[in-house]
PDB file of N, CA and C in Angstrom:
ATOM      1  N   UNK A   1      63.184   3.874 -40.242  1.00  0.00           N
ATOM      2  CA  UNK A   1      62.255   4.779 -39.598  1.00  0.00           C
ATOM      3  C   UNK A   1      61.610   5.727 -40.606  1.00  0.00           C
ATOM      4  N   UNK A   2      62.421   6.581 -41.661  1.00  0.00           N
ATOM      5  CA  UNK A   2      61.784   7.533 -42.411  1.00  0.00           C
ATOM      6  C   UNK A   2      60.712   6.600 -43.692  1.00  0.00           C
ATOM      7  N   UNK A   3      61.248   5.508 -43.413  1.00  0.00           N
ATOM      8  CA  UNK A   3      59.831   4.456 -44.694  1.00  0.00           C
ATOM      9  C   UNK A   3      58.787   4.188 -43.720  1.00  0.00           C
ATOM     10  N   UNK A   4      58.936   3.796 -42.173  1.00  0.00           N
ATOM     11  CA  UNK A   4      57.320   3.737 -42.159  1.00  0.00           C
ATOM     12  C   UNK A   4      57.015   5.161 -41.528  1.00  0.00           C
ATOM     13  N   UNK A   5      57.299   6.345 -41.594  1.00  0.00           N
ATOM     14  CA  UNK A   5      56.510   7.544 -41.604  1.00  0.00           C
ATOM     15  C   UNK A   5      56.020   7.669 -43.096  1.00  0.00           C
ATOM     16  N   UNK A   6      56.954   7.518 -44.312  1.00  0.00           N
ATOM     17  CA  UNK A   6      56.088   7.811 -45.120  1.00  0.00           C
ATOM     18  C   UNK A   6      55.002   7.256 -45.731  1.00  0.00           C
ATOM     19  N   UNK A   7      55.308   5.650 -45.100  1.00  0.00           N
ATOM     20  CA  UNK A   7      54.106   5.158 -45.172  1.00  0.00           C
ATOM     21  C   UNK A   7      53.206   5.451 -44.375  1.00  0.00           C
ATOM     22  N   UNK A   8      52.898   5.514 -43.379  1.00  0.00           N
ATOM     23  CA  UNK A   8      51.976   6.071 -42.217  1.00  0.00           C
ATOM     24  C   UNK A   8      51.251   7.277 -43.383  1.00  0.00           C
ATOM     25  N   UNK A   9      52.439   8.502 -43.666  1.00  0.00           N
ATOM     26  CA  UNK A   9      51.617   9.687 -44.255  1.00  0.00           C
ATOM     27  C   UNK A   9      50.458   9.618 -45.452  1.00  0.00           C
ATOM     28  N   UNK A  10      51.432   8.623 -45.977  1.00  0.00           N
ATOM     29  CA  UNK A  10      50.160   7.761 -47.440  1.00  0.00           C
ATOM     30  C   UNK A  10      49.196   6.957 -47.207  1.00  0.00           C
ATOM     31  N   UNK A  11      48.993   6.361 -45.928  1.00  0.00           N
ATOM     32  CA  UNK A  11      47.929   5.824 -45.577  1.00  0.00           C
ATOM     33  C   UNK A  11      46.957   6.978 -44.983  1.00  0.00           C
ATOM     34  N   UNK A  12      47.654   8.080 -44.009  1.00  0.00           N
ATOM     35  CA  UNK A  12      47.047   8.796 -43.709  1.00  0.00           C
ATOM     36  C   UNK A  12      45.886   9.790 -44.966  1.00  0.00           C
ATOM     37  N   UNK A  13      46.854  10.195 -45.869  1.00  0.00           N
ATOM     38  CA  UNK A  13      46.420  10.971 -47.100  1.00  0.00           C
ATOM     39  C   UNK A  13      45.025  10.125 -47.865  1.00  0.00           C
ATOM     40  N   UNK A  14      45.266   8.624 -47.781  1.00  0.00           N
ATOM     41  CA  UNK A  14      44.567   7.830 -48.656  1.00  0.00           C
ATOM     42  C   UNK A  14      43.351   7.641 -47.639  1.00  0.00           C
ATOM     43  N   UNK A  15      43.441   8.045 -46.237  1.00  0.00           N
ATOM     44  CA  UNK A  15      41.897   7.803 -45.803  1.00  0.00           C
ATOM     45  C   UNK A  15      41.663   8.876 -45.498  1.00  0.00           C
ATOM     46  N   UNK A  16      42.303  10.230 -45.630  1.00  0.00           N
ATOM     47  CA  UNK A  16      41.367  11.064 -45.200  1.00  0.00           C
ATOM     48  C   UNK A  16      40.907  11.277 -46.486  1.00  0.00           C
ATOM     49  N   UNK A  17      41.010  10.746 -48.037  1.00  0.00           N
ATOM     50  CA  UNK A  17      39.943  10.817 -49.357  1.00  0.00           C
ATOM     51  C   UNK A  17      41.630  12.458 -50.275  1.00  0.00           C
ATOM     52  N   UNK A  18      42.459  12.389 -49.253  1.00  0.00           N
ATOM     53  CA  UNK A  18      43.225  13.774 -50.090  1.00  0.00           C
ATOM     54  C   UNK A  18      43.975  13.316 -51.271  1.00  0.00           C
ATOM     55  N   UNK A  19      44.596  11.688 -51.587  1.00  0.00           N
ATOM     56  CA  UNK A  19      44.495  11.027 -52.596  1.00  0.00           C
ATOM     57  C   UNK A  19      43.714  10.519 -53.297  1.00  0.00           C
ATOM     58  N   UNK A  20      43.233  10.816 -54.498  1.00  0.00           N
ATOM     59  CA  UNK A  20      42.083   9.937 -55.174  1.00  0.00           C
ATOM     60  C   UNK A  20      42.632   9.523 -56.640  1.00  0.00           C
ATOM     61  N   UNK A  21      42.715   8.383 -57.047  1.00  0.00           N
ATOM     62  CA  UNK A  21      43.034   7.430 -57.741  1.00  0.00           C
ATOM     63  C   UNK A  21      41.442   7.240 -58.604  1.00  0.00           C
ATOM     64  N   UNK A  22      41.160   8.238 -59.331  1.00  0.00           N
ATOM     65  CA  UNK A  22      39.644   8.167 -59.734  1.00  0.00           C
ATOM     66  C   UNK A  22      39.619   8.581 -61.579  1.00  0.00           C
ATOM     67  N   UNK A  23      39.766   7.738 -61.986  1.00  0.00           N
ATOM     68  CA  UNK A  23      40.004   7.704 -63.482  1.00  0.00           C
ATOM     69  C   UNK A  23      37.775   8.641 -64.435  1.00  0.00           C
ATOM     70  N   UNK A  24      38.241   8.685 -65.198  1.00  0.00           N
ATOM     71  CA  UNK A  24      36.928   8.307 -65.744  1.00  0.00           C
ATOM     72  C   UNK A  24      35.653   8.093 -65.792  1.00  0.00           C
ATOM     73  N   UNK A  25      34.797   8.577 -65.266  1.00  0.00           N
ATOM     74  CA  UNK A  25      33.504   7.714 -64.984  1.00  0.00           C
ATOM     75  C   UNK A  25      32.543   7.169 -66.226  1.00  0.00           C
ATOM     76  N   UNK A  26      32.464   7.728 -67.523  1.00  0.00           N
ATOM     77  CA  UNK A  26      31.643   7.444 -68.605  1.00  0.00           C
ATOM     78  C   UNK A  26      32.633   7.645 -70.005  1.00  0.00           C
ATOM     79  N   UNK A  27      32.103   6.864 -70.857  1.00  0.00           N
ATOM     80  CA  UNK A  27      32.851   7.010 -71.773  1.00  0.00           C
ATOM     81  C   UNK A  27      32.553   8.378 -73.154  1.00  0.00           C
ATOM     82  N   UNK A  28      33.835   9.035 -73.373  1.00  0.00           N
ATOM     83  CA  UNK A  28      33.338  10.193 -73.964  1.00  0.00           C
ATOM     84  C   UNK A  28      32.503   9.991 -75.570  1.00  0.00           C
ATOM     85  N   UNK A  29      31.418  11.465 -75.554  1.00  0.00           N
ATOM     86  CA  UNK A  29      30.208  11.159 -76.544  1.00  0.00           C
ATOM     87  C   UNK A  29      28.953  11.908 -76.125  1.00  0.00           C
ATOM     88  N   UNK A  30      28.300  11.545 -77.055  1.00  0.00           N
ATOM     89  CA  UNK A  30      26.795  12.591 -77.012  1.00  0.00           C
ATOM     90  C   UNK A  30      25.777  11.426 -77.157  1.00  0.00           C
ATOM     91  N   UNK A  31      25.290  10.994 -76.059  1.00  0.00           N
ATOM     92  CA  UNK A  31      23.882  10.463 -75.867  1.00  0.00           C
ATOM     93  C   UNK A  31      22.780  10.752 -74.946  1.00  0.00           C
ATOM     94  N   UNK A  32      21.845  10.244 -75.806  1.00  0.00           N
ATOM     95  CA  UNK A  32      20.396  10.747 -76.049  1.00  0.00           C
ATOM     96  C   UNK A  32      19.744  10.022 -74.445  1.00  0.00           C
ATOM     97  N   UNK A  33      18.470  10.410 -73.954  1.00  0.00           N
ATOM     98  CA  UNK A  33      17.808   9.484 -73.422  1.00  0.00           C
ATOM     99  C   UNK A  33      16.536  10.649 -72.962  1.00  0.00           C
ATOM    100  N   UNK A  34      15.515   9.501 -72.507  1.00  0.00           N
ATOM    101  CA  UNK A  34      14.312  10.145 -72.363  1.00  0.00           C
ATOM    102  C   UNK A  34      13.076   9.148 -71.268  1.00  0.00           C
ATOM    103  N   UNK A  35      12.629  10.702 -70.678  1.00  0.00           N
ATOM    104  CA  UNK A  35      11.531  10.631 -69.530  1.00  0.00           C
ATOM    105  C   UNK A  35      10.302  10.805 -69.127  1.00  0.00           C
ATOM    106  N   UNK A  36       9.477  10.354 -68.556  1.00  0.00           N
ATOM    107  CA  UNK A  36       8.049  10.768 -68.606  1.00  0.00           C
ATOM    108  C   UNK A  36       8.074  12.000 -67.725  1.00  0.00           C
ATOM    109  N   UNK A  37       7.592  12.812 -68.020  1.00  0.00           N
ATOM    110  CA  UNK A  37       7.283  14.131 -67.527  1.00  0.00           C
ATOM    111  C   UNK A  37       5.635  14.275 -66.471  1.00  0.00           C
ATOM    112  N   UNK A  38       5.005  15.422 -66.314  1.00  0.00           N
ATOM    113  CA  UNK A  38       3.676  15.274 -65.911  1.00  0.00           C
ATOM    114  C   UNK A  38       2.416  14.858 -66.866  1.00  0.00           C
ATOM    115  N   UNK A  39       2.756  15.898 -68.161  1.00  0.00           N
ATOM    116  CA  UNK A  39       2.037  15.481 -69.221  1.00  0.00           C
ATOM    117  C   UNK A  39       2.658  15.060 -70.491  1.00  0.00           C
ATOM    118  N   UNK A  40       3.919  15.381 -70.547  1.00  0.00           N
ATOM    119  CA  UNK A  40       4.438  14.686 -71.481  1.00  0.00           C
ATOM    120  C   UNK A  40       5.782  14.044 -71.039  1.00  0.00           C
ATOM    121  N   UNK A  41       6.521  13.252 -72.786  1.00  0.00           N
ATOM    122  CA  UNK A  41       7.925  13.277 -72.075  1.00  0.00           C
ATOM    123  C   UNK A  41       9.186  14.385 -72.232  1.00  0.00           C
ATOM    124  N   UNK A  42      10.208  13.808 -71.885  1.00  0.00           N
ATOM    125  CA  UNK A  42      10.824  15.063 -71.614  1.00  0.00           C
ATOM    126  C   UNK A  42      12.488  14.056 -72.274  1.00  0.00           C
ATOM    127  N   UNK A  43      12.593  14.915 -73.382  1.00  0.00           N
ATOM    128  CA  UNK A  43      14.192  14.539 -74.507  1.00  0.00           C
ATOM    129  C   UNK A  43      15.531  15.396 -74.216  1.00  0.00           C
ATOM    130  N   UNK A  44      16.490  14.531 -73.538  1.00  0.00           N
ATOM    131  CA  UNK A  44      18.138  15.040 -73.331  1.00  0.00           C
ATOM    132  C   UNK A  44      18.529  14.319 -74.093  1.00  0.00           C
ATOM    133  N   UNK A  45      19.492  15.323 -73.694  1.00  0.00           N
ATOM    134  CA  UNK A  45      21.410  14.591 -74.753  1.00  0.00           C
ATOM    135  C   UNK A  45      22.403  15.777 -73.851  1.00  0.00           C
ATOM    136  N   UNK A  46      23.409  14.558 -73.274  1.00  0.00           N
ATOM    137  CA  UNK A  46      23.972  14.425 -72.949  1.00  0.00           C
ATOM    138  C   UNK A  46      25.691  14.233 -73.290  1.00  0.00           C
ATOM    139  N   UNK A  47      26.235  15.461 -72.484  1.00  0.00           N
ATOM    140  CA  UNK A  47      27.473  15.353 -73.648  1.00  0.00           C
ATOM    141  C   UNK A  47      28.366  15.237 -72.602  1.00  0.00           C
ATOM    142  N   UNK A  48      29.316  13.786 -72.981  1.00  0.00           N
ATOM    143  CA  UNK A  48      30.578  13.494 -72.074  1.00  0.00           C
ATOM    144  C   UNK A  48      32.002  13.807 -72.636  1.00  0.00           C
ATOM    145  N   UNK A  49      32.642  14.500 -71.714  1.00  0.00           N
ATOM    146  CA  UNK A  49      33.921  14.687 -72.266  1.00  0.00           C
ATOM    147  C   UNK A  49      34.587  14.342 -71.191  1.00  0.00           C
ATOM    148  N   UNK A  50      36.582  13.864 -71.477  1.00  0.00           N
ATOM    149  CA  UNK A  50      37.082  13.597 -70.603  1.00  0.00           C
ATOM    150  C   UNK A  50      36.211  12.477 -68.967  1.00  0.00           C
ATOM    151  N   UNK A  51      35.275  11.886 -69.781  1.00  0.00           N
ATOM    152  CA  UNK A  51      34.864  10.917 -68.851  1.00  0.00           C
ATOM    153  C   UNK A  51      34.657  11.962 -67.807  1.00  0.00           C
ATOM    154  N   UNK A  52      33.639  13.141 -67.890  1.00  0.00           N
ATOM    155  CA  UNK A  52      32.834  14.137 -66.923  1.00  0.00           C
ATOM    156  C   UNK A  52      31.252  14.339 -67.321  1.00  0.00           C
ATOM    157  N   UNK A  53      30.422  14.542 -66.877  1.00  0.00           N
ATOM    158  CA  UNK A  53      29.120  15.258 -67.664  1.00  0.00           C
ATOM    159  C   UNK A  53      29.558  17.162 -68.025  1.00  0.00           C
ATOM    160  N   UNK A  54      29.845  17.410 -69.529  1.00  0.00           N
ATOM    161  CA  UNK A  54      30.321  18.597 -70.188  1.00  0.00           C
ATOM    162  C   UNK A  54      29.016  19.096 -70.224  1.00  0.00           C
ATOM    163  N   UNK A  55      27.917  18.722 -70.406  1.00  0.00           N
ATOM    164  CA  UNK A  55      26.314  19.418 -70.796  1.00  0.00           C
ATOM    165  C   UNK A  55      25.518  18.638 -70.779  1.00  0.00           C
ATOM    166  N   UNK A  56      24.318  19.318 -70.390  1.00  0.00           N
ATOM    167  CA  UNK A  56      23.471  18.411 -70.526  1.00  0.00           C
ATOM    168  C   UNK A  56      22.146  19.442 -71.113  1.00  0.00           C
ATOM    169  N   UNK A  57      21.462  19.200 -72.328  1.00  0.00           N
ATOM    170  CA  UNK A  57      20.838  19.718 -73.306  1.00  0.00           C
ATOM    171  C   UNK A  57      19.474  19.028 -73.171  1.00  0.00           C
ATOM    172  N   UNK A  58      18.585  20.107 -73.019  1.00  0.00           N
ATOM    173  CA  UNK A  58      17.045  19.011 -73.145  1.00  0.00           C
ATOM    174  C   UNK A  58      16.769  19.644 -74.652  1.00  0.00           C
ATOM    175  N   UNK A  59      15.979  18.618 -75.652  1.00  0.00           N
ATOM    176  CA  UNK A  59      15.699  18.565 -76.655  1.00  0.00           C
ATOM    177  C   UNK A  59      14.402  18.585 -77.196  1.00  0.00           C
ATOM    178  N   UNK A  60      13.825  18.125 -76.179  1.00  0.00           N
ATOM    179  CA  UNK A  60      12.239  18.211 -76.556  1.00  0.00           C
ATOM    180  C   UNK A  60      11.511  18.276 -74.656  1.00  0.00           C
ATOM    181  N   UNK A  61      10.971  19.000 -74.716  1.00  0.00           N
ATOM    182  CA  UNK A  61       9.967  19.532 -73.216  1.00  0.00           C
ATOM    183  C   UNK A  61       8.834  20.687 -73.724  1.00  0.00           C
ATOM    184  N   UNK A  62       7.396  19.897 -73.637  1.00  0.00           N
ATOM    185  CA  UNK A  62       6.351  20.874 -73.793  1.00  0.00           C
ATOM    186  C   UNK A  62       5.705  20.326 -72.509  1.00  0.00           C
ATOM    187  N   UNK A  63       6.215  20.357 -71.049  1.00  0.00           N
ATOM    188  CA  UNK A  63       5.153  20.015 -69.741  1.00  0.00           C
ATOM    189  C   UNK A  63       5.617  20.867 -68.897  1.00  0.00           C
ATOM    190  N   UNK A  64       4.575  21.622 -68.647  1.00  0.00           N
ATOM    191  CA  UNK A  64       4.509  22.386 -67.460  1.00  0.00           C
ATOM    192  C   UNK A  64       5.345  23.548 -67.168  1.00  0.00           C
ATOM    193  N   UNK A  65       5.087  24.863 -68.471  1.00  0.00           N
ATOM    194  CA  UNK A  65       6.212  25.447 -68.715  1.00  0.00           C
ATOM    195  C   UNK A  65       5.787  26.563 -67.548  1.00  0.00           C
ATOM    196  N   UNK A  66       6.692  27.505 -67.172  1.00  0.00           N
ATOM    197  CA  UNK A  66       7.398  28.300 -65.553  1.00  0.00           C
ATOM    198  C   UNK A  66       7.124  27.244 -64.491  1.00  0.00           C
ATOM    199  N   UNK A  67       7.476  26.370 -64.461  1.00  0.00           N
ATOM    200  CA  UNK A  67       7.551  25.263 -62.883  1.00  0.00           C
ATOM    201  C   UNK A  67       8.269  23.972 -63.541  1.00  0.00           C
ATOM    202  N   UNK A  68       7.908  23.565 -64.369  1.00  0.00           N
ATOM    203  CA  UNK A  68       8.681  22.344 -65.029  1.00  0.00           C
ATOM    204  C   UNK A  68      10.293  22.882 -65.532  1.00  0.00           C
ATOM    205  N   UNK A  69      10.296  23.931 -66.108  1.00  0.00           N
ATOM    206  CA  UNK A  69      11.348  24.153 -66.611  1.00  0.00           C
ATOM    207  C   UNK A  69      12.302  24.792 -66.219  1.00  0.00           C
ATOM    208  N   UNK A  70      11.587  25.686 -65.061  1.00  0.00           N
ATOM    209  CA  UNK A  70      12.432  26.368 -64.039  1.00  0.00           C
ATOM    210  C   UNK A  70      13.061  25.090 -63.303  1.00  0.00           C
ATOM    211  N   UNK A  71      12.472  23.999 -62.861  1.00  0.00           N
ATOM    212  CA  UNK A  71      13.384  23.186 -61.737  1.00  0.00           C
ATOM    213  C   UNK A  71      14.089  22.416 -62.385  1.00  0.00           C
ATOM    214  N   UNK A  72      13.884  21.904 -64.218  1.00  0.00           N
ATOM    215  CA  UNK A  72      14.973  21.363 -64.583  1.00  0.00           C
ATOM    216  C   UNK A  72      16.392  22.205 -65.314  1.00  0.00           C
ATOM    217  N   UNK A  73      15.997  23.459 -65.309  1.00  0.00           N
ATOM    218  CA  UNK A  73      17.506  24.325 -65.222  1.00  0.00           C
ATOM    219  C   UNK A  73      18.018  24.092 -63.552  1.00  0.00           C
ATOM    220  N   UNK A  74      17.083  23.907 -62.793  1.00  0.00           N
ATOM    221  CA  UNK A  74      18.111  24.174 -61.322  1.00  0.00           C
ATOM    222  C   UNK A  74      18.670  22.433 -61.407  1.00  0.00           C
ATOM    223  N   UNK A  75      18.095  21.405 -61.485  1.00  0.00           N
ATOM    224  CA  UNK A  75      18.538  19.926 -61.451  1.00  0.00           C
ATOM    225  C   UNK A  75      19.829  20.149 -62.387  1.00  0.00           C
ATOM    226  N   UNK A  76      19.423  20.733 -63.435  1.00  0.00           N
ATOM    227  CA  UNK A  76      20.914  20.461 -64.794  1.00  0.00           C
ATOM    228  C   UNK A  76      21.841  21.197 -63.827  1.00  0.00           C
ATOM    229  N   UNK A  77      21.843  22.228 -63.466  1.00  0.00           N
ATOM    230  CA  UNK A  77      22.834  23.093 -63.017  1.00  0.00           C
ATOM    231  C   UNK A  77      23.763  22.152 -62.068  1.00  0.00           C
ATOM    232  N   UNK A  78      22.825  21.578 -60.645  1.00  0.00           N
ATOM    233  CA  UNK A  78      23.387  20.905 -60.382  1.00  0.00           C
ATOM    234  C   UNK A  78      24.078  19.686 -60.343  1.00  0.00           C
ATOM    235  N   UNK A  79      23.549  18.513 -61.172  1.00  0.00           N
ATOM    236  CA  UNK A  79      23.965  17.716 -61.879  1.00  0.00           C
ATOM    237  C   UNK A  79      25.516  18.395 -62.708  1.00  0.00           C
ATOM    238  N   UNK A  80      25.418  19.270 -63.442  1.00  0.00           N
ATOM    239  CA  UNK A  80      26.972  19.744 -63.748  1.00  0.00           C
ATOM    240  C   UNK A  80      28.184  20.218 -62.439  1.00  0.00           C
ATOM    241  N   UNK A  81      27.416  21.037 -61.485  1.00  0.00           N
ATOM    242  CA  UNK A  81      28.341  21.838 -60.989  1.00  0.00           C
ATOM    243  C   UNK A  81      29.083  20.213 -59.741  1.00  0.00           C
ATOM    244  N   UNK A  82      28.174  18.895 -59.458  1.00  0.00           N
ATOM    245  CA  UNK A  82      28.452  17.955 -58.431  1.00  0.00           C
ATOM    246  C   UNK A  82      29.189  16.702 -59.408  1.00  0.00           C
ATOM    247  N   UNK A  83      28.526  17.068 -60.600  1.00  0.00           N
ATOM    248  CA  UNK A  83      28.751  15.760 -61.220  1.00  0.00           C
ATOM    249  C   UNK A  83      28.184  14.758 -61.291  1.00  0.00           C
ATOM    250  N   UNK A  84      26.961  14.474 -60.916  1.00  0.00           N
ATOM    251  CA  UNK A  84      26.410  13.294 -60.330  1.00  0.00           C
ATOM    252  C   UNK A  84      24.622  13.404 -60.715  1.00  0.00           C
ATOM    253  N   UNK A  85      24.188  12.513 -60.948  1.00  0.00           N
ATOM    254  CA  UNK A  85      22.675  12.385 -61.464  1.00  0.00           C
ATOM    255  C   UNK A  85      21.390  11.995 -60.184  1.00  0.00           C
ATOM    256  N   UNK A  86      22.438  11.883 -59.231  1.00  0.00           N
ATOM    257  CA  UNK A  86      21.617  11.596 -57.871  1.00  0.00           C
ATOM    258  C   UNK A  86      21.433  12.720 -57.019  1.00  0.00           C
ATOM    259  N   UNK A  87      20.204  13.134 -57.697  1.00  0.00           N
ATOM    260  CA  UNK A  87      19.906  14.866 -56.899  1.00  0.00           C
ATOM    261  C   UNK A  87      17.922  14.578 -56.388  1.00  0.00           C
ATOM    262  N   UNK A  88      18.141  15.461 -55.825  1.00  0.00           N
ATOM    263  CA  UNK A  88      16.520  15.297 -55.404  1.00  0.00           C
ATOM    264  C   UNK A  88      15.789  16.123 -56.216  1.00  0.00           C
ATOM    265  N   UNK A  89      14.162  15.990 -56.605  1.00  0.00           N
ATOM    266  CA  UNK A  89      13.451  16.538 -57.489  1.00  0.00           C
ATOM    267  C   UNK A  89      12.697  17.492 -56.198  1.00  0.00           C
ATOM    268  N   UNK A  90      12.695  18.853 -57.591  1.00  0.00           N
ATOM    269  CA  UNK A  90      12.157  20.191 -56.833  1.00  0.00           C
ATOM    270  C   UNK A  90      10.333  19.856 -56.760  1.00  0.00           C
ATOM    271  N   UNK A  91      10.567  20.609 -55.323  1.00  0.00           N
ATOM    272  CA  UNK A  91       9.067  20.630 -54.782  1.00  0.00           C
ATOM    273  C   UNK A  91       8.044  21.411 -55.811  1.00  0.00           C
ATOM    274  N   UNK A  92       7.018  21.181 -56.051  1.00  0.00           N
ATOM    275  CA  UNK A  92       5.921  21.928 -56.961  1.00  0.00           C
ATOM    276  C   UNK A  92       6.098  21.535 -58.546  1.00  0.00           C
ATOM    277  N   UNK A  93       7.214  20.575 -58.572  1.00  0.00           N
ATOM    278  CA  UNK A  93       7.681  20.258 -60.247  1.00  0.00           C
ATOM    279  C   UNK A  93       8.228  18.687 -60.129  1.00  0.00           C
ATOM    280  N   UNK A  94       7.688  17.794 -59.353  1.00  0.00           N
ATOM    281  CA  UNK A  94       8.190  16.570 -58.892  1.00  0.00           C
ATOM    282  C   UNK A  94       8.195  15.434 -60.033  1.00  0.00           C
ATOM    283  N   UNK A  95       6.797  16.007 -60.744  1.00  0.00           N
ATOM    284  CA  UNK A  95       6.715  15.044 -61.995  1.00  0.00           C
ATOM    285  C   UNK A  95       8.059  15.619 -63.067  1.00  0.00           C
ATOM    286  N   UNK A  96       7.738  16.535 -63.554  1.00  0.00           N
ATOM    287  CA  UNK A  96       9.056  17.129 -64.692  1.00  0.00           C
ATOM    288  C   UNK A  96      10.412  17.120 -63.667  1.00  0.00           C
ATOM    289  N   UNK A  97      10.795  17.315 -62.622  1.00  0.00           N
ATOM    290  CA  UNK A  97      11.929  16.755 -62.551  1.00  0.00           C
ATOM    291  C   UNK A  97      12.465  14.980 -62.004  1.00  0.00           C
ATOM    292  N   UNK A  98      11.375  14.352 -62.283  1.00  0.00           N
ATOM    293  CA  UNK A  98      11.993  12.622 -62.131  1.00  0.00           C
ATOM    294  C   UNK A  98      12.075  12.835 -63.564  1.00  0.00           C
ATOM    295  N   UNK A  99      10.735  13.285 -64.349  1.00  0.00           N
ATOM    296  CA  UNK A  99      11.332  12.960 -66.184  1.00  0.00           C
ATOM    297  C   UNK A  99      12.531  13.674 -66.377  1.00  0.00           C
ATOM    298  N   UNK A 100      13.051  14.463 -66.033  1.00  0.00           N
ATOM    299  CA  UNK A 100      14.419  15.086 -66.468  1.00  0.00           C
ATOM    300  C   UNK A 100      15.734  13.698 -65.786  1.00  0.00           C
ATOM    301  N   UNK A 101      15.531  13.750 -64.192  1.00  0.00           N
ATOM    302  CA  UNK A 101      16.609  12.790 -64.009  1.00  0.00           C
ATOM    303  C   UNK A 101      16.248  11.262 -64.756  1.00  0.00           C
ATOM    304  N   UNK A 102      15.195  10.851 -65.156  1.00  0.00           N
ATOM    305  CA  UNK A 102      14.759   9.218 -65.998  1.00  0.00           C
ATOM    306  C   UNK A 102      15.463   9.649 -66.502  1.00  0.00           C
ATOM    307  N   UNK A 103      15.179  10.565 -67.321  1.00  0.00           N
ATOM    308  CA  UNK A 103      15.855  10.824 -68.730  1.00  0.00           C
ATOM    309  C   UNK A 103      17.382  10.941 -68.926  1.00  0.00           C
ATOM    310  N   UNK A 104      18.031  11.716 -68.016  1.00  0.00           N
ATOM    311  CA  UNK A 104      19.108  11.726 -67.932  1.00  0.00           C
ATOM    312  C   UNK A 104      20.152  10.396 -67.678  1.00  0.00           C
ATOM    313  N   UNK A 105      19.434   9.847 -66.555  1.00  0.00           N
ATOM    314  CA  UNK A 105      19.897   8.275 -66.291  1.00  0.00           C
ATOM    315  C   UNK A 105      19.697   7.484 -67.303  1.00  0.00           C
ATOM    316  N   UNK A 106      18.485   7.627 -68.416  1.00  0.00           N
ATOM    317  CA  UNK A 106      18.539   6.881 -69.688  1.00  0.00           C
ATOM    318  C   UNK A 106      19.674   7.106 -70.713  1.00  0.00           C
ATOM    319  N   UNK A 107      20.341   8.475 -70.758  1.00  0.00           N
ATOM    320  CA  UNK A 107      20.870   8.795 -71.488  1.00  0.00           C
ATOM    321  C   UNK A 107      22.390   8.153 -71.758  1.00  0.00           C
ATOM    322  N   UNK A 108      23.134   8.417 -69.914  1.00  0.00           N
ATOM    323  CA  UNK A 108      24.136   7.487 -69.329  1.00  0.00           C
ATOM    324  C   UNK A 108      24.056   6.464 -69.061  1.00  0.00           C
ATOM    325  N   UNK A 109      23.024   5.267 -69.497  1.00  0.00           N
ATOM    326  CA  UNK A 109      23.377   3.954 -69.701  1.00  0.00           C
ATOM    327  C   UNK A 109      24.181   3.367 -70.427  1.00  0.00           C
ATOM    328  N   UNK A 110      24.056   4.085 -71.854  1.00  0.00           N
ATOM    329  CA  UNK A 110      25.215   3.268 -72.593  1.00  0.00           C
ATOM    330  C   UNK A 110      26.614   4.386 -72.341  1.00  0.00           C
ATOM    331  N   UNK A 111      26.671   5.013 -71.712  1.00  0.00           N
ATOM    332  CA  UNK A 111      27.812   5.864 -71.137  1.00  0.00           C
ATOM    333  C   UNK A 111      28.927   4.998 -70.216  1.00  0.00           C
ATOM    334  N   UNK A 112      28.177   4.447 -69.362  1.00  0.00           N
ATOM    335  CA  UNK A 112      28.709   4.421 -68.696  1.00  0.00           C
ATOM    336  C   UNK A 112      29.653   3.364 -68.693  1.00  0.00           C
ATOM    337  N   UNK A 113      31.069   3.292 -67.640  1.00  0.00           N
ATOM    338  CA  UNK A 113      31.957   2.454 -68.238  1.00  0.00           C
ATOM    339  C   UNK A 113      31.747   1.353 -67.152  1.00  0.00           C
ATOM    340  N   UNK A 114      32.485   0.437 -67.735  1.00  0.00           N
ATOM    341  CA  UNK A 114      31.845  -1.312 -67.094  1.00  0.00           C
ATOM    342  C   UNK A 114      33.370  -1.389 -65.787  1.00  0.00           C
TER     343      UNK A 114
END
């Protein structure tokens, strides 16, 4: 009786997501990648540690400075604080923030683990 409660509880734990068995997502390192912007492109680098996104650094951006650059500090921010490169691009800056996420998604290609 007390083995299938604790099994019951570990199945329970494992679907409500309170166990996660989640190693790694990219392999650690500093790579580059790059995006078309409105008028120009737009240069990150990207720094992985512990298989997390640690920073993410733009390197070269001359498009559309107070609106371009304001929404790709708010995209980076969030991209760090979720983890994740699948964010939506800010209204009034739609072109400079797809070149920030291209770019970023260019960067984590060779990041990422197979």
């Amino acid at each position: 009786m007390a083995k299938k409660v604790v099994v019951v509880a570990l199945l329970a734990m494992l679907l409500t997501g309170a166990v996660v068995a989640q190693g790694p997502r990219y392999i650690d390192g500093v790579y580059q990648g790059r995006g078309d912007g409105f008028s120009d492109y737009i240069d990150v680098e990207v720094i992985i540690e512990e298989g997390l996104i640690k920073d993410i650094k733009v390197t070269y951006f001359d498009d559309t400075r107070f609106v371009g650059d304001v929404a790709i500090e708010k995209l980076r921010k969030q991209m760090l604080d979720e983890q994740t490169i699948e964010v939506d691009t800010v209204s009034q800056a739609t072109f400079s923030s797809q070149g920030f996420i291209e770019a970023v998604k260019d960067a984590l290609k060779d990041a990422a683990q197979d």
